[in-house]
Protein backbone atom coordinates (compact mmCIF):
# COMPACT_ATOMS: atom_id res chain seq x y z
CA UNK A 1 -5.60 -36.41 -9.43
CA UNK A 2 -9.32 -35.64 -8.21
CA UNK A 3 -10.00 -36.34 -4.25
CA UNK A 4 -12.16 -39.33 -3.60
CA UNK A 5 -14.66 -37.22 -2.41
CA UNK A 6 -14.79 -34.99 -5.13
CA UNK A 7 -16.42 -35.93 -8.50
CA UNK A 8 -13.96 -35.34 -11.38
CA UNK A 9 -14.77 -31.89 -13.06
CA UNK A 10 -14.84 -31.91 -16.98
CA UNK A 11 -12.56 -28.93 -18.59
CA UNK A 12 -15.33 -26.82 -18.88
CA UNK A 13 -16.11 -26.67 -15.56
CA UNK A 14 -12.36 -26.02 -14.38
CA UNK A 15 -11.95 -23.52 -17.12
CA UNK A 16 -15.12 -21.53 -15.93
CA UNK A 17 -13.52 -21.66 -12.31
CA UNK A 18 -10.68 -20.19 -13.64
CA UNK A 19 -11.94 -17.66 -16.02
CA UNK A 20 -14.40 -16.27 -12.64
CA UNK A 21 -10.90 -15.95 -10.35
CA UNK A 22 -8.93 -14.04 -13.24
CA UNK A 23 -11.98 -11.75 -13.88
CA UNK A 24 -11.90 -11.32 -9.80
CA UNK A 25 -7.94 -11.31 -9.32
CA UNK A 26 -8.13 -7.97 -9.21
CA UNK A 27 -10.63 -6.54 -6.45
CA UNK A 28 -9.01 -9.66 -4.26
CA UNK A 29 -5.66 -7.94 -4.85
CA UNK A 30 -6.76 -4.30 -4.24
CA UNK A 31 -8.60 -5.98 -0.79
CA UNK A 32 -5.53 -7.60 0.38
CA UNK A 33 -3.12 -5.53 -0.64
CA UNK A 34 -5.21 -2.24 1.16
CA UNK A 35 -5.19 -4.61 3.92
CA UNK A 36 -1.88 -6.25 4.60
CA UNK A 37 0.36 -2.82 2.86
CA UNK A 38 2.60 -5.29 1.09
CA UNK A 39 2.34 -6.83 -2.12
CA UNK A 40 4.63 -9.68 -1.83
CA UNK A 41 2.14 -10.81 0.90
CA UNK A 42 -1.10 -9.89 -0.69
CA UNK A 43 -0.26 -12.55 -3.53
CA UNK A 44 0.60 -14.99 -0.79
CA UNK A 45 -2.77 -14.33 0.06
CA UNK A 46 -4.32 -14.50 -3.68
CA UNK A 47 -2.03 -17.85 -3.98
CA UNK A 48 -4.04 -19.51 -1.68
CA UNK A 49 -7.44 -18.56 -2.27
CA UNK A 50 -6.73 -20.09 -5.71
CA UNK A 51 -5.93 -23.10 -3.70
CA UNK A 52 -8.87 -23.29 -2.04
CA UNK A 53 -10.98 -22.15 -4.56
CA UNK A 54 -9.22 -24.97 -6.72
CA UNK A 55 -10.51 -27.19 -4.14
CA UNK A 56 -13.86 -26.32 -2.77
CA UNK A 57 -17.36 -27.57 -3.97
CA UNK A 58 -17.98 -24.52 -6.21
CA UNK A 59 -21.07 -26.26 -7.01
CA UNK A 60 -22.52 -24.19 -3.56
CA UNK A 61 -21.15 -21.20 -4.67
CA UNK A 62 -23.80 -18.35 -6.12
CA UNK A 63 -21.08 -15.76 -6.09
CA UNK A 64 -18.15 -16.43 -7.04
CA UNK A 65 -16.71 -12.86 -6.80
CA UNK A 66 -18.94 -12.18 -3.54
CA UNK A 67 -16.94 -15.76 -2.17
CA UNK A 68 -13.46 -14.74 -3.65
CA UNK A 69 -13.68 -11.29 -2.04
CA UNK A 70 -14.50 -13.02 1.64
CA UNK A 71 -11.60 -15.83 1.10
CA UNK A 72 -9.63 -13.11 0.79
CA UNK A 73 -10.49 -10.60 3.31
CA UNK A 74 -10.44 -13.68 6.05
CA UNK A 75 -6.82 -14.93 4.75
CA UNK A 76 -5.81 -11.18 4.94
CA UNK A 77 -6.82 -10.70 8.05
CA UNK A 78 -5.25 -13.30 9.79
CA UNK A 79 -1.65 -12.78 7.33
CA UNK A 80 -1.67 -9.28 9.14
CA UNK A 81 -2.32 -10.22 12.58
CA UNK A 82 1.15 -12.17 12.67
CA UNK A 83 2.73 -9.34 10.35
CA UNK A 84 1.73 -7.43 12.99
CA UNK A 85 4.29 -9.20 15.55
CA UNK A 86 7.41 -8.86 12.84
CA UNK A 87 6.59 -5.55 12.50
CA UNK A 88 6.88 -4.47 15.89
CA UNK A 89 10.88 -5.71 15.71
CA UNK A 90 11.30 -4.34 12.22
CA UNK A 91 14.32 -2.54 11.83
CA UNK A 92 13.95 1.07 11.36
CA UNK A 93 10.52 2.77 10.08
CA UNK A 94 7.96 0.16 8.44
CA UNK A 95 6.96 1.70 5.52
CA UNK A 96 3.66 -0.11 3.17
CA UNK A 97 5.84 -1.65 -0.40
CA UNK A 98 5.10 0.42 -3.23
CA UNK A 99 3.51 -0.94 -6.07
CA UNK A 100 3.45 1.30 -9.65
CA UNK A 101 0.11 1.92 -10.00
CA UNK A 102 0.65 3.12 -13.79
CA UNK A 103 1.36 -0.61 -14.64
CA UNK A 104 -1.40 -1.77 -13.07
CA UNK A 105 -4.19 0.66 -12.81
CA UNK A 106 -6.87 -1.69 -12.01
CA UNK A 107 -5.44 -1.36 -8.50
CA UNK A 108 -7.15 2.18 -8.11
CA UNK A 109 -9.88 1.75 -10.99
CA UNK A 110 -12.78 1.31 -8.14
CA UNK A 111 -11.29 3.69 -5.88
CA UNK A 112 -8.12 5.34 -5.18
CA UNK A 113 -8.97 5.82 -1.03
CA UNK A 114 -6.20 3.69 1.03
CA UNK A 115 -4.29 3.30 -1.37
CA UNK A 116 -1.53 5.88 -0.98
CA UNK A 117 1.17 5.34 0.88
CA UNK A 118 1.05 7.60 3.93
CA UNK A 119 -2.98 6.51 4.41
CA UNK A 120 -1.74 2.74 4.21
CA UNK A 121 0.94 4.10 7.04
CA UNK A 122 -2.45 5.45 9.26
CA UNK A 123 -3.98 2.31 8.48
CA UNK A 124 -1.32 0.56 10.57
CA UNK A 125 -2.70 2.05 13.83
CA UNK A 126 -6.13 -0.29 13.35
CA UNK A 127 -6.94 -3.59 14.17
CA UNK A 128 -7.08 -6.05 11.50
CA UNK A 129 -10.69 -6.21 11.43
CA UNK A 130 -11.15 -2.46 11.34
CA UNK A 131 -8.75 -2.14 9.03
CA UNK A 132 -11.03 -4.87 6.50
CA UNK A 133 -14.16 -3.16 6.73
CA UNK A 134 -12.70 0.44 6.41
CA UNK A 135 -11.10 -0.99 3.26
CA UNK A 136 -14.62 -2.70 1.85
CA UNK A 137 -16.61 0.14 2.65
CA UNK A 138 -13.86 3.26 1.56
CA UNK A 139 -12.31 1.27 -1.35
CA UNK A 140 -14.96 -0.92 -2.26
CA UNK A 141 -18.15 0.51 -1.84
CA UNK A 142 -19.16 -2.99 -0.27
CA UNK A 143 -22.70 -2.26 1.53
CA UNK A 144 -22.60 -2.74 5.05
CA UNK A 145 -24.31 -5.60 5.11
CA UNK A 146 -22.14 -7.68 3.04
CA UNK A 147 -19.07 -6.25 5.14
CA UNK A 148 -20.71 -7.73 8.30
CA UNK A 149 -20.68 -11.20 5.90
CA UNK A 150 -17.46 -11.12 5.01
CA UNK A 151 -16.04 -10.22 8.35
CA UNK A 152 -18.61 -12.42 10.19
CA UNK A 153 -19.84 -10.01 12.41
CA UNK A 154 -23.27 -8.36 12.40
CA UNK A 155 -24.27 -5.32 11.01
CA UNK A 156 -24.22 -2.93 13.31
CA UNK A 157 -20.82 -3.97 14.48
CA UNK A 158 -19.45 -3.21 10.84
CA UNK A 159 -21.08 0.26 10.77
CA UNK A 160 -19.13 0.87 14.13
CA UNK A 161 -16.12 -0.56 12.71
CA UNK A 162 -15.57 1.53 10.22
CA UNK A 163 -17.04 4.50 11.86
CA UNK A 164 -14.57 4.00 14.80
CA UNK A 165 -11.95 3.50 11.65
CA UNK A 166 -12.74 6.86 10.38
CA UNK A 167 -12.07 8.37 13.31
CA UNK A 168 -8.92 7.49 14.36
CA UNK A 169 -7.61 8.53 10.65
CA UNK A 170 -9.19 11.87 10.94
CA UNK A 171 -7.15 13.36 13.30
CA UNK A 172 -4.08 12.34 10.89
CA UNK A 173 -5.60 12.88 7.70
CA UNK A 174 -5.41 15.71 5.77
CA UNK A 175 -6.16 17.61 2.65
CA UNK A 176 -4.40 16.77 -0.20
CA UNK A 177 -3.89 19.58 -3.67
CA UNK A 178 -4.25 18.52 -6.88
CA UNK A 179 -2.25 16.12 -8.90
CA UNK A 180 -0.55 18.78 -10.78
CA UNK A 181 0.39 20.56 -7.79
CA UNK A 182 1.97 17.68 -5.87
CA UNK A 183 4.33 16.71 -9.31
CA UNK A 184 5.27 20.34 -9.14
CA UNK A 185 6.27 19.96 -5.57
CA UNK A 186 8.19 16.41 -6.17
CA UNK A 187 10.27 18.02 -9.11
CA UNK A 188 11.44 21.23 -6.70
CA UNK A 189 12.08 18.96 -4.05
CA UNK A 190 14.26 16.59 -6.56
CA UNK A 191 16.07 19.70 -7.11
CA UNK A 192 16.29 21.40 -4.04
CA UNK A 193 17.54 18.03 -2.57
CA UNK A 194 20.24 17.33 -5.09
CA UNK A 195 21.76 20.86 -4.55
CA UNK A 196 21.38 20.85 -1.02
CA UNK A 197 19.79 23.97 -0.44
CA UNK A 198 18.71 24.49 2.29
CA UNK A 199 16.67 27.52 1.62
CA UNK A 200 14.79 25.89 -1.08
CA UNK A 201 13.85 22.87 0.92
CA UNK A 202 12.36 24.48 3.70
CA UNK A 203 10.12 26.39 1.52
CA UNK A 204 8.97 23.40 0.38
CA UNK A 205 7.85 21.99 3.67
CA UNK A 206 5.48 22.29 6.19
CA UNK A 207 6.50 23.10 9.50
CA UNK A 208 5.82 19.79 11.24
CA UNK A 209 7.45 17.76 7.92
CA UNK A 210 8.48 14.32 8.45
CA UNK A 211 11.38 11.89 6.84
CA UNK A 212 10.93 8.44 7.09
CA UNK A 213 13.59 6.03 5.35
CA UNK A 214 13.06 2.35 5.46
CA UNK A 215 15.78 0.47 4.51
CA UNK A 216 15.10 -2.64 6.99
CA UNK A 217 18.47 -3.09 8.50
CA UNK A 218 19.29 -4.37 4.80
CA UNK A 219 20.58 -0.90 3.88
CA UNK A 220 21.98 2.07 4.99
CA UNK A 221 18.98 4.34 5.65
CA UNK A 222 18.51 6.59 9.22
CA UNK A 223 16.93 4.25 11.87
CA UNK A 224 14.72 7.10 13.02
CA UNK A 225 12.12 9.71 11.65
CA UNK A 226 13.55 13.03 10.66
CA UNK A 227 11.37 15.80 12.26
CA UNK A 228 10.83 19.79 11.62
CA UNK A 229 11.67 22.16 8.35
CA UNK A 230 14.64 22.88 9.71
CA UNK A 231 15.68 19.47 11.11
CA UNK A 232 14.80 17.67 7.54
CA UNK A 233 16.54 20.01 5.21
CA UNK A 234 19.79 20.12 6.95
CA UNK A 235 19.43 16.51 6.99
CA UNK A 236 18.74 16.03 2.82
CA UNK A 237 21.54 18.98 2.78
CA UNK A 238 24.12 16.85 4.62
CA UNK A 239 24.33 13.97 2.34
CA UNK A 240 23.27 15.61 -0.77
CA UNK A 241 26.58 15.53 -2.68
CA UNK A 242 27.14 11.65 -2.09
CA UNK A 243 23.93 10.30 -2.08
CA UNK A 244 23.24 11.51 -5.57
CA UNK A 245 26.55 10.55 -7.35
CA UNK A 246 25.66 8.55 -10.66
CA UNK A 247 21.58 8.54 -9.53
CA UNK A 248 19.06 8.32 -12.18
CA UNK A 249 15.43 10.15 -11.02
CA UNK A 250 12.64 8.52 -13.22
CA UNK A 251 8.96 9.84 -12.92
CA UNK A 252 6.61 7.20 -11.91
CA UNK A 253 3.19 6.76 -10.58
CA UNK A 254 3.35 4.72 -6.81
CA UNK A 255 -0.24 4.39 -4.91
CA UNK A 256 -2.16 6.45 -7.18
CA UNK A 257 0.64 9.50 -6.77
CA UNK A 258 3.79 11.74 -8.75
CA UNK A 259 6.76 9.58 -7.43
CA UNK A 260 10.41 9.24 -8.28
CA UNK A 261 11.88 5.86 -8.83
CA UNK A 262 15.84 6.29 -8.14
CA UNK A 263 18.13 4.09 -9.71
CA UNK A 264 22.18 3.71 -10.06
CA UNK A 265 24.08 1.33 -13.04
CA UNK A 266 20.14 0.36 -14.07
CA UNK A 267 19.21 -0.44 -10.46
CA UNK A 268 16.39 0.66 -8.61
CA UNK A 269 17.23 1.11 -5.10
CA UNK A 270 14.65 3.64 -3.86
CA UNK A 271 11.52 4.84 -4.73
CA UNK A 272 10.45 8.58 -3.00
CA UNK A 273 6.75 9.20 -1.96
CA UNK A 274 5.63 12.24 -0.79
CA UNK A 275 2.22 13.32 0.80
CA UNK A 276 1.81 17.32 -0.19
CA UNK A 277 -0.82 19.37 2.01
CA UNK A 278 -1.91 23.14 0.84
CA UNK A 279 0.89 23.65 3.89
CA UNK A 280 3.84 22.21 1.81
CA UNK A 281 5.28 18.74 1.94
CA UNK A 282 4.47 17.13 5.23
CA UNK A 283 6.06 13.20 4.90
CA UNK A 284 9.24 12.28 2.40
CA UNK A 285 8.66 8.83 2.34
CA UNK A 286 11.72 6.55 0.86
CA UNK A 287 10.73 2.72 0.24
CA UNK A 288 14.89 1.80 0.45
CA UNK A 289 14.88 -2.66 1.54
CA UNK A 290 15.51 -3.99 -1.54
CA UNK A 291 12.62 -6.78 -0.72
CA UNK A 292 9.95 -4.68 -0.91
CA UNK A 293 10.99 -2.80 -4.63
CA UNK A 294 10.74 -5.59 -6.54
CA UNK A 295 6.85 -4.73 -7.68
CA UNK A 296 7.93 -1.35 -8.99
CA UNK A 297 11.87 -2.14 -10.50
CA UNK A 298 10.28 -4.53 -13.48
């Protein structure tokens, strides 16, 4: 029923309102979900901004997509800011939720940069508003001045936002190989892995490699970060004949990247990232909490 303080709107008008959110559904997912590392809560986010788009005056809108994108942005930044707070007694390593990129690859269409899964993991170490306008202005392309609109800050504090972004991720950042050369690496490490060998594996990875496993305290995945070559592939050695009993390995395309989903009696229950330097693998990053692999199992 329309408010009392809101004229009726004739189907045209609500079709045209809805027709300007689906041709914008995507950007305001690639925003939120760049922002917030979790798809589950970036269409929280997009669920509401329908909401409110639903129910503001759109006659005062000149943008729609430029007024989408800041609903969003806001809503995102305040959804992380008390993620923030759960995340700090999250069980085990917080890694982003994966999302299969191949099935959706409007995600990346504009721009693949924080996207992948170990840069969503370095995006964790800025605040919530640093974290938005790195995302507009890396992801986006937004101009600098319509970042400090959408934030609600001025200019110049946007360009020092993201430069002060930029910085903190370059001392973690590093250079990535091609595309062929990381699906090469993911298939030997599949291997070498499953075996056990030890040898193998620590050609594979660089000397500071690390193994993260988040399972959440739903499953049974190591609490703690697996550090060193050596360290890491005794570690994949130690389980390797029980973990991969009955395991199907299907190629798939998470953040942009080569990925294995991992499955047993038709059920996903991981899904293996890497991030592959001209050094050699240098994270092995398993999404394991069964709430988080529900936008790649479909």
């Amino acid at each position: 029923m329309p408010s009392k303080n809101k004229p009726a709107e004739d189907s045209d008008t609500l079709q045209e309102a809805e027709e300007a959110f689906r041709d914008a559904r995507g950007t305001m997912f690639g925003i939120a979900y760049r922002i917030l590392g979790s798809a589950s809560e970036a269409e929280d986010v997009i669920q509401e901004a329908w909401i409110r788009w639903q129910t503001y005056d759109r006659s005062k809108v000149k943008n729609a997509q430029a007024f989408l994108a800041t609903t969003v942005t806001r809503l995102a930044i305040n959804v992380l800011q008390s993620a923030r707070v759960r995340r700090e007694t999250y069980v085990g390593p917080w890694l982003p939720e994966p999302v299969d990129t191949e099935s959706d690859p409007a995600l990346g269409a504009v721009n693949g940069e924080a996207l992948e899964v170990a840069v969503l993991m370095l995006l964790e170490r800025l605040t919530p508003t640093e974290r938005a306008a790195y995302v507009l202005r890396e992801a986006f392309d937004y101009p600098y001045q319509q970042i400090a609109e959408i934030i609600d800050q001025t200019q110049a504090n946007a360009r020092q936002l993201v430069s002060r972004a930029r910085k903190h991720l370059a001392t973690e950042k590093r250079a990535r190989v091609a595309t062929a050369e990381h699906r090469r690496f993911l298939t030997a490490f599949v291997a070498a892995a499953q075996s056990g060998n030890i040898t193998a594996l620590e050609k594979l990875f660089a000397a500071d490699v690390i193994s993260y496993s988040d399972g959440g305290g739903v499953v049974r995945a190591s609490k703690f970060p697996v550090v060193g070559r050596q360290r890491v592939a005794k570690y994949y050695h130690a389980f390797a004949e029980r973990f991969w009993i009955g395991v199907t390995v299907e190629p798939a395309e998470i953040n942009g990247l080569p990925a294995v989903r991992l499955s047993h009696e038709g059920a996903v229950f991981a899904v293996l990232s890497l991030r592959v330097t001209p050094d050699g693998i240098d994270r092995l990053l398993w999404s394991m909490n069964p709430s988080k692999l529900a936008a790649v199992a479909a």
